[in-house]
C-alpha atoms as a PDB file:
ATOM      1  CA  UNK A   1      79.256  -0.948  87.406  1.00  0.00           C
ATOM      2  CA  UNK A   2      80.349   0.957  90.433  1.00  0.00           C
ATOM      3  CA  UNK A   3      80.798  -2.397  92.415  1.00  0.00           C
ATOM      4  CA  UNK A   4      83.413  -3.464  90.453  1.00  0.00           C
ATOM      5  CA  UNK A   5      85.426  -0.612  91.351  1.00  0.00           C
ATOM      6  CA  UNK A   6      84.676  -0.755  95.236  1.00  0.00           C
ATOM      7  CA  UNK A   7      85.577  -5.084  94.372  1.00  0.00           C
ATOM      8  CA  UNK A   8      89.129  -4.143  93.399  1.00  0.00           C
ATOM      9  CA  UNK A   9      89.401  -0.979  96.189  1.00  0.00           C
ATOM     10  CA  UNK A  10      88.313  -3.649  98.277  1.00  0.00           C
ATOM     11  CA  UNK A  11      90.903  -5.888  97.511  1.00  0.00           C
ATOM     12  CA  UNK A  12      93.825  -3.165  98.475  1.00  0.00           C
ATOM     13  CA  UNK A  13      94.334  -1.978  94.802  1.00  0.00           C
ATOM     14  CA  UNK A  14      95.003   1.547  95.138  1.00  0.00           C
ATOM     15  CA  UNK A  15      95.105   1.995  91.531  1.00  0.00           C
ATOM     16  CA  UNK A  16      93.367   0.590  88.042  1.00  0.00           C
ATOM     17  CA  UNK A  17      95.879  -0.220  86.378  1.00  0.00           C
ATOM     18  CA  UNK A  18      96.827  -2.854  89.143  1.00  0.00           C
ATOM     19  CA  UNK A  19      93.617  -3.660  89.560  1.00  0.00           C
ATOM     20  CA  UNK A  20      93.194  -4.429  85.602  1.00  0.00           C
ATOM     21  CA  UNK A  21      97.182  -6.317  85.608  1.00  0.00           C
ATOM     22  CA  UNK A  22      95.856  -8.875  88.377  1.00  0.00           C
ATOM     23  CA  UNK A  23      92.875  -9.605  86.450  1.00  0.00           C
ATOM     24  CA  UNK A  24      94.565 -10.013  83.331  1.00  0.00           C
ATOM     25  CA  UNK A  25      92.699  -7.196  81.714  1.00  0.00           C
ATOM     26  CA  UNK A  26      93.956  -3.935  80.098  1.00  0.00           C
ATOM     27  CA  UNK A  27      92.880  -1.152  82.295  1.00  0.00           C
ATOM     28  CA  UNK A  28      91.202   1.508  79.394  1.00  0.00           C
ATOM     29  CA  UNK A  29      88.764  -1.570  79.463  1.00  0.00           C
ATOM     30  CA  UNK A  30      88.273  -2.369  83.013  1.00  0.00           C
ATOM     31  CA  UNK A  31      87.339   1.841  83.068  1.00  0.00           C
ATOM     32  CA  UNK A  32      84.861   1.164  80.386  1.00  0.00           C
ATOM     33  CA  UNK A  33      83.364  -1.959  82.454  1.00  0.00           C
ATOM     34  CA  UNK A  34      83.131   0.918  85.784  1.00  0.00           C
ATOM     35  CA  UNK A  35      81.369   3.270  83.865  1.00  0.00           C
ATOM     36  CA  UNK A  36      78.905   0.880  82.001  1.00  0.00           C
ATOM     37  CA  UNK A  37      79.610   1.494  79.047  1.00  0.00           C
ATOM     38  CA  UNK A  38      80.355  -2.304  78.286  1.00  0.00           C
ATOM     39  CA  UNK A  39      79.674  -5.364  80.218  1.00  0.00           C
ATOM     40  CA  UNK A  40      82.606  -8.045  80.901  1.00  0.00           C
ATOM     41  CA  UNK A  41      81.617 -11.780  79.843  1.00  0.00           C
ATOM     42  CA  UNK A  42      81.771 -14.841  81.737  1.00  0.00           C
ATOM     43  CA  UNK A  43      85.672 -15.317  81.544  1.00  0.00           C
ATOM     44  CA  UNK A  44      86.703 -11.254  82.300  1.00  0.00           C
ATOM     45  CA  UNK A  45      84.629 -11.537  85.702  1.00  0.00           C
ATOM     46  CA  UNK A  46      85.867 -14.839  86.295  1.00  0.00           C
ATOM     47  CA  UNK A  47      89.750 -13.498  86.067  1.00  0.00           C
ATOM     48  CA  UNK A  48      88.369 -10.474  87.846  1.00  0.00           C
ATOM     49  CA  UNK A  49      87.233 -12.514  90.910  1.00  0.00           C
ATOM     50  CA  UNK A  50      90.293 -14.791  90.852  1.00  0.00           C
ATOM     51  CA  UNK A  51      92.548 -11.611  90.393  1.00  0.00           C
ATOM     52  CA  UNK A  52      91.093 -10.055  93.340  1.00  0.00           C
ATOM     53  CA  UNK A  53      90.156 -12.414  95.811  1.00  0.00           C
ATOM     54  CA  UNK A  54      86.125 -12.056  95.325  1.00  0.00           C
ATOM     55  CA  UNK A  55      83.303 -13.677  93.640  1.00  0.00           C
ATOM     56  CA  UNK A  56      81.115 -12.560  90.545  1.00  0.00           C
ATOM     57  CA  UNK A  57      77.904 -12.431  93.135  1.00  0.00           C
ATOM     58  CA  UNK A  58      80.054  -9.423  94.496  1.00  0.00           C
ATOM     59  CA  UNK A  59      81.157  -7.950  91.731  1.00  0.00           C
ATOM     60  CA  UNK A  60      77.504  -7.686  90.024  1.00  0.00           C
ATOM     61  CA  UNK A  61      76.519  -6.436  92.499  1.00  0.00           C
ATOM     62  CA  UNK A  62      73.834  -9.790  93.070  1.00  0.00           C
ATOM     63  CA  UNK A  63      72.673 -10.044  96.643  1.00  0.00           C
ATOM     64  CA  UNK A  64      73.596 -12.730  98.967  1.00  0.00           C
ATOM     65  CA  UNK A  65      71.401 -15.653  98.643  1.00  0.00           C
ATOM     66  CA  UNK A  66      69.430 -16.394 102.031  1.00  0.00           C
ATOM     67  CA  UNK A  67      68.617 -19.921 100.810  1.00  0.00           C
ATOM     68  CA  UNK A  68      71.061 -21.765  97.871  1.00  0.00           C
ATOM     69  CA  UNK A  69      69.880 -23.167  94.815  1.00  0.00           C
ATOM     70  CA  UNK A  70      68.734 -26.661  94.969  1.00  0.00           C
ATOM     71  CA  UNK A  71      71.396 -28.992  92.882  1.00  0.00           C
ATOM     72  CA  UNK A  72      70.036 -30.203  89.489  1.00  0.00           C
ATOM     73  CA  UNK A  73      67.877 -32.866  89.535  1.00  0.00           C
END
């Protein structure tokens, strides 16, 4: 996923290692997550957005929504 990778350049990491430590992850598999090889759950993106400042929209790479989703009835 190469938006994960701009997400933590983005957030002024200037190295993956960093980038992995302030998401709580071990940076061999934050590379493997960049190169899509595997894909991060729920709770890795989660510490990945909370680690860098972003939100899982951005780091999937999921458009902005023009119109939100209606709440639950």
């Amino acid at each position: 996923m190469k938006s994960i990778k701009d997400a933590w350049k983005k957030a002024g990491f200037d190295t993956r290692g960093k980038a992995a430590a302030a998401a709580g992850i071990h940076r061999d598999q934050l590379a493997k997550y960049e190169r899509g090889t595997h894909k991060p759950g729920l709770e890795v993106l989660q510490r990945m957005a909370n680690g860098w400042g972003t939100t899982i929209d951005e780091l999937t790479g999921r458009p902005p929504s023009a119109t939100p989703n209606p709440p639950a009835a």
